[in-house]
C-alpha atoms as a PDB file:
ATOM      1  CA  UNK A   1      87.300  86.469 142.261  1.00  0.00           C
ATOM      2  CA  UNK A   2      89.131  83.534 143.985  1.00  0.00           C
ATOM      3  CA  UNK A   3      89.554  84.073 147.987  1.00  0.00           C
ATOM      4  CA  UNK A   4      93.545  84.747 147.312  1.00  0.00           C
ATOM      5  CA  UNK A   5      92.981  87.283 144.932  1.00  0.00           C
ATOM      6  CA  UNK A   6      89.990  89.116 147.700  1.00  0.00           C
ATOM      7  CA  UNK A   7      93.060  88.960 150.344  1.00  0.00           C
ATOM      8  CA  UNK A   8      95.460  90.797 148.228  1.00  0.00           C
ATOM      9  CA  UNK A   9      92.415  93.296 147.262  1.00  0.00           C
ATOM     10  CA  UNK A  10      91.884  93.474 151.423  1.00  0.00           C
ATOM     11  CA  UNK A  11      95.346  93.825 152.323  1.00  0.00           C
ATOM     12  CA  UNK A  12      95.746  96.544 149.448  1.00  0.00           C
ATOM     13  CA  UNK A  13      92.607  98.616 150.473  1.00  0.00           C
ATOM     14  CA  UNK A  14      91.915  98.083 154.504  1.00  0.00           C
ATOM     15  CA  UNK A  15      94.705  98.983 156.195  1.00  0.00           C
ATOM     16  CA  UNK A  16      93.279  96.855 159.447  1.00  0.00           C
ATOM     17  CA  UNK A  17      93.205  93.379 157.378  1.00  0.00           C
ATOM     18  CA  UNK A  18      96.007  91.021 158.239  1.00  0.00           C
ATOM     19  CA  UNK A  19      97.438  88.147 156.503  1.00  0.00           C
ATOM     20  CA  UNK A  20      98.504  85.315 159.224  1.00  0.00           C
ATOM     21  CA  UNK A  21     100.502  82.462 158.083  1.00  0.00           C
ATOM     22  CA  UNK A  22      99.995  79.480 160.201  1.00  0.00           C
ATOM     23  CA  UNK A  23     102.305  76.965 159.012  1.00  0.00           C
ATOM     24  CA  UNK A  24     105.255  75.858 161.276  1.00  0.00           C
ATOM     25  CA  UNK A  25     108.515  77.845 161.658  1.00  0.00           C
ATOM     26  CA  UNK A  26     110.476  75.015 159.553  1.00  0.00           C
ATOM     27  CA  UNK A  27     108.103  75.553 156.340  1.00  0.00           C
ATOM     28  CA  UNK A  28     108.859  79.667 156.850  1.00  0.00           C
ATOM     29  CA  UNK A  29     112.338  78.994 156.824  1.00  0.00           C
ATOM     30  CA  UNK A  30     112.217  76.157 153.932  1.00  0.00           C
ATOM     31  CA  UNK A  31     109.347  76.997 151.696  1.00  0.00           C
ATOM     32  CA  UNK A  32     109.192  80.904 151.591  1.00  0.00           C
ATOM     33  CA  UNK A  33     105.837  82.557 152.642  1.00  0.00           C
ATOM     34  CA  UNK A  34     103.715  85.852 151.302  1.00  0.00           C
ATOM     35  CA  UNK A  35     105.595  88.781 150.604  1.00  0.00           C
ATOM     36  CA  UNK A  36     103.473  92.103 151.863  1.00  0.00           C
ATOM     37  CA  UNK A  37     106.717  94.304 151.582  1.00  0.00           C
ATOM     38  CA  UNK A  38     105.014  96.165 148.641  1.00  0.00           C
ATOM     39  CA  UNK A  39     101.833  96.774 150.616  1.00  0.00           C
ATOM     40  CA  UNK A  40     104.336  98.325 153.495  1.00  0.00           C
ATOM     41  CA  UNK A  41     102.475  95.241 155.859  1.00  0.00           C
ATOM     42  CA  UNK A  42     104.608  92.457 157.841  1.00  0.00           C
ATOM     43  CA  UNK A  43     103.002  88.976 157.066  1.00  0.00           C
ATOM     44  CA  UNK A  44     102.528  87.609 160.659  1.00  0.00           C
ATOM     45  CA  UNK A  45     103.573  83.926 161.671  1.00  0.00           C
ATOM     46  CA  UNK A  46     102.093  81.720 164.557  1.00  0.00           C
ATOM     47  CA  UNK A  47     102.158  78.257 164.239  1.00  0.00           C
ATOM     48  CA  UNK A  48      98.644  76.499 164.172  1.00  0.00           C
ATOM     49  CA  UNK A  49     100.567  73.109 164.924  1.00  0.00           C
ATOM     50  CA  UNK A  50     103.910  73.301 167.107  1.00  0.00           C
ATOM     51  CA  UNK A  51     106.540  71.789 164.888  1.00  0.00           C
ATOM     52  CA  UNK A  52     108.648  69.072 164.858  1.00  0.00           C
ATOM     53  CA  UNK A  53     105.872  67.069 167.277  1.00  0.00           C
ATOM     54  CA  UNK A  54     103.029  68.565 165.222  1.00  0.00           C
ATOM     55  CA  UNK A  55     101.240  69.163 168.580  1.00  0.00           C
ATOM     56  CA  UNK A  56      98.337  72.236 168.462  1.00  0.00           C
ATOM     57  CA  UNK A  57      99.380  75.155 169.245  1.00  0.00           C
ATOM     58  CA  UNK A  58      97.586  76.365 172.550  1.00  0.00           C
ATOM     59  CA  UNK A  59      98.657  79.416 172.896  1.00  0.00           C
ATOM     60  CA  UNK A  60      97.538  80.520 168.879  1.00  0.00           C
ATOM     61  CA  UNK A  61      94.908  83.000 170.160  1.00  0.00           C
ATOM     62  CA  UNK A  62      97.388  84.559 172.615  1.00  0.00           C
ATOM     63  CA  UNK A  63      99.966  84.807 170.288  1.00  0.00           C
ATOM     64  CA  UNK A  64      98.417  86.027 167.822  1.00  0.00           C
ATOM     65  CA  UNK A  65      96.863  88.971 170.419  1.00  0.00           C
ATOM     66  CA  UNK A  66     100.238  89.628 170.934  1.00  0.00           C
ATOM     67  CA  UNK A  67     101.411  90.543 167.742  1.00  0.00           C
ATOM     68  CA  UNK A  68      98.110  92.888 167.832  1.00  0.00           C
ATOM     69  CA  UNK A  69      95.468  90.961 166.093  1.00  0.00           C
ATOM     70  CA  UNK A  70      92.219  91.440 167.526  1.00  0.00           C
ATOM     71  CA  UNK A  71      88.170  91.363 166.443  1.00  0.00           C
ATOM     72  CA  UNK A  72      88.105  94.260 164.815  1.00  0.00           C
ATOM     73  CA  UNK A  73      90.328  93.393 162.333  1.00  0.00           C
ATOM     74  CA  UNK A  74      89.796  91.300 158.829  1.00  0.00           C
ATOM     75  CA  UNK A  75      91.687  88.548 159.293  1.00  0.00           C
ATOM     76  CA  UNK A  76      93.138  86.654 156.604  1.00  0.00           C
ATOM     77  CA  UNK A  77      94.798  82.908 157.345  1.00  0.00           C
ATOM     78  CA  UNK A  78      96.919  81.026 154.957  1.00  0.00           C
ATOM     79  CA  UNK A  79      98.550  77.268 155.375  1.00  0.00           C
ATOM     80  CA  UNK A  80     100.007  75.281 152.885  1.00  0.00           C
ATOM     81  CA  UNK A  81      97.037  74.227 150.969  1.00  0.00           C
ATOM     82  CA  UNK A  82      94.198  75.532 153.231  1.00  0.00           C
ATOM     83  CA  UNK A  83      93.829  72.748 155.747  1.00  0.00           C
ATOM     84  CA  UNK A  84      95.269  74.359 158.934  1.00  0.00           C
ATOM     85  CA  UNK A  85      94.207  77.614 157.999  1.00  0.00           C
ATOM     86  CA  UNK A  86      90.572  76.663 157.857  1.00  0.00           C
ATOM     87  CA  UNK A  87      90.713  75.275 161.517  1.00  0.00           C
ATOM     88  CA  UNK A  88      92.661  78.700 162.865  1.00  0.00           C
ATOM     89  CA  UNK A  89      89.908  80.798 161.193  1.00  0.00           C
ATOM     90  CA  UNK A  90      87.018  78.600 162.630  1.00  0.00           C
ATOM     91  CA  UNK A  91      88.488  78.766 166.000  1.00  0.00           C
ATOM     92  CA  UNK A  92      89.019  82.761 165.826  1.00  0.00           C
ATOM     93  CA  UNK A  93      85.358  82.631 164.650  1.00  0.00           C
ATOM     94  CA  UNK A  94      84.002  81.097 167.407  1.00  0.00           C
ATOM     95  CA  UNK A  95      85.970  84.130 169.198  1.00  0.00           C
ATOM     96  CA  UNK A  96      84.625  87.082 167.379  1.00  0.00           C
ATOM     97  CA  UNK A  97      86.938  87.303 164.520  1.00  0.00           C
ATOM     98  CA  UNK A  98      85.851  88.305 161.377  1.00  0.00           C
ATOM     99  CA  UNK A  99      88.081  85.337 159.266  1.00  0.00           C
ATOM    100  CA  UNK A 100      88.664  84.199 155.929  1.00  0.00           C
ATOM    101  CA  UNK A 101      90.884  80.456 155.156  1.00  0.00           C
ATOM    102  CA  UNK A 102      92.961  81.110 151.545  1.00  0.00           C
ATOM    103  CA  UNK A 103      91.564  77.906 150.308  1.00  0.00           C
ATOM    104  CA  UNK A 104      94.265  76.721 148.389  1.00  0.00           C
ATOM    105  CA  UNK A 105      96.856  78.228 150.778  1.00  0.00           C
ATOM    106  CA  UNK A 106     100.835  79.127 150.049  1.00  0.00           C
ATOM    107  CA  UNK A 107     101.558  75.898 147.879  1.00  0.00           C
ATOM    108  CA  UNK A 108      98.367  75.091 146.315  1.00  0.00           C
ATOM    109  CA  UNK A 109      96.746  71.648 145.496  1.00  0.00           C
ATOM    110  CA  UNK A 110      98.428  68.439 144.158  1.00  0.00           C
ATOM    111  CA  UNK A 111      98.326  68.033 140.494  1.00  0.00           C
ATOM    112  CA  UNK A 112      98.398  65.317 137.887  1.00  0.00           C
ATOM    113  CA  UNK A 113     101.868  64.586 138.793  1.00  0.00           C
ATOM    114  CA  UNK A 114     101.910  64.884 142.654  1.00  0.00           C
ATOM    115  CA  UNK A 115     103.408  68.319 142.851  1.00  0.00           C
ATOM    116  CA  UNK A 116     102.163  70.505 144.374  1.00  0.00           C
ATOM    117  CA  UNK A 117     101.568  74.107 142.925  1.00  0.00           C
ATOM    118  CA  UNK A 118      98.104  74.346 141.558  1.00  0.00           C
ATOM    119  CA  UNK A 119      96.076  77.962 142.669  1.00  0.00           C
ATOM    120  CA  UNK A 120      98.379  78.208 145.363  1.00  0.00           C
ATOM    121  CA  UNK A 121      99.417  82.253 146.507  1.00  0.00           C
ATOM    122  CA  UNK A 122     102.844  81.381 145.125  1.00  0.00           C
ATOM    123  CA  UNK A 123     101.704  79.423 141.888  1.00  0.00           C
ATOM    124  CA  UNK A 124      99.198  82.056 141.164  1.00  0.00           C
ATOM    125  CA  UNK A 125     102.323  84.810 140.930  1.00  0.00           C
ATOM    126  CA  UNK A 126     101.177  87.016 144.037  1.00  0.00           C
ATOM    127  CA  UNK A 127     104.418  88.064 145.944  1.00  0.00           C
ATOM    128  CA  UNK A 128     106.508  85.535 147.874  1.00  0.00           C
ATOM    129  CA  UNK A 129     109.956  85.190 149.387  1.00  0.00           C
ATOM    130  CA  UNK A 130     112.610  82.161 150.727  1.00  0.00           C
ATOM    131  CA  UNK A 131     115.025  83.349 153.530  1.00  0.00           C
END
């Protein structure tokens, strides 16, 4: 079982597990995001990078205690195609957090033709919304 199909599995079984989406506020608003409506969960949104300057976010752990994440908790992170995710879950590692990066994040991984949309959460058919 592929790491986005375990974090559906979490989120459906462990109430505590928590699905953070780390991409910046423009891709929420653009691209959609995971859709936990079904699983009567809120996905939860701090940017890893500050957009439009793309600056780190230095407040991520803070922010993310504030919207009441904290060690006890599996902690699922999700990006666009698992790059900024993996660096948010190896920083909340080094805290105590018990983390795991969805590899091929929201979008997925570039295929033959550039596009991307290969394995990604949304690809893959898992639920997703646009504003």
């Amino acid at each position: 079982m592929c790491i986005r199909d375990r974090a559906w599995r979490a989120l459906q079984d462990r109430p505590e597990t928590v699905l953070v989406d780390v991409r910046t506020n423009a891709e929420w608003a653009y691209v959609g995001g995971p859709d936990l409506a079904a699983l009567d969960k809120f996905l939860i949104c701090v940017e890893w990078l500050r957009f439009p300057a793309m600056d780190l976010n230095s407040r991520f752990l803070e922010e993310l205690q504030e919207h009441g994440v904290n060690p006890s908790q599996e902690v699922y992170l999700i990006c666009r195609s698992g790059v900024r995710s993996r660096q948010a879950a190896e920083l909340l590692a080094r805290h105590g957090y018990t983390t795991y990066n969805v590899a091929d994040g929201f979008e997925g991984q570039i295929d033959a033709a550039g596009h991307r949309g290969v394995g990604g959460w949304r690809a893959e058919g898992l639920p997703w919304r646009q504003s």
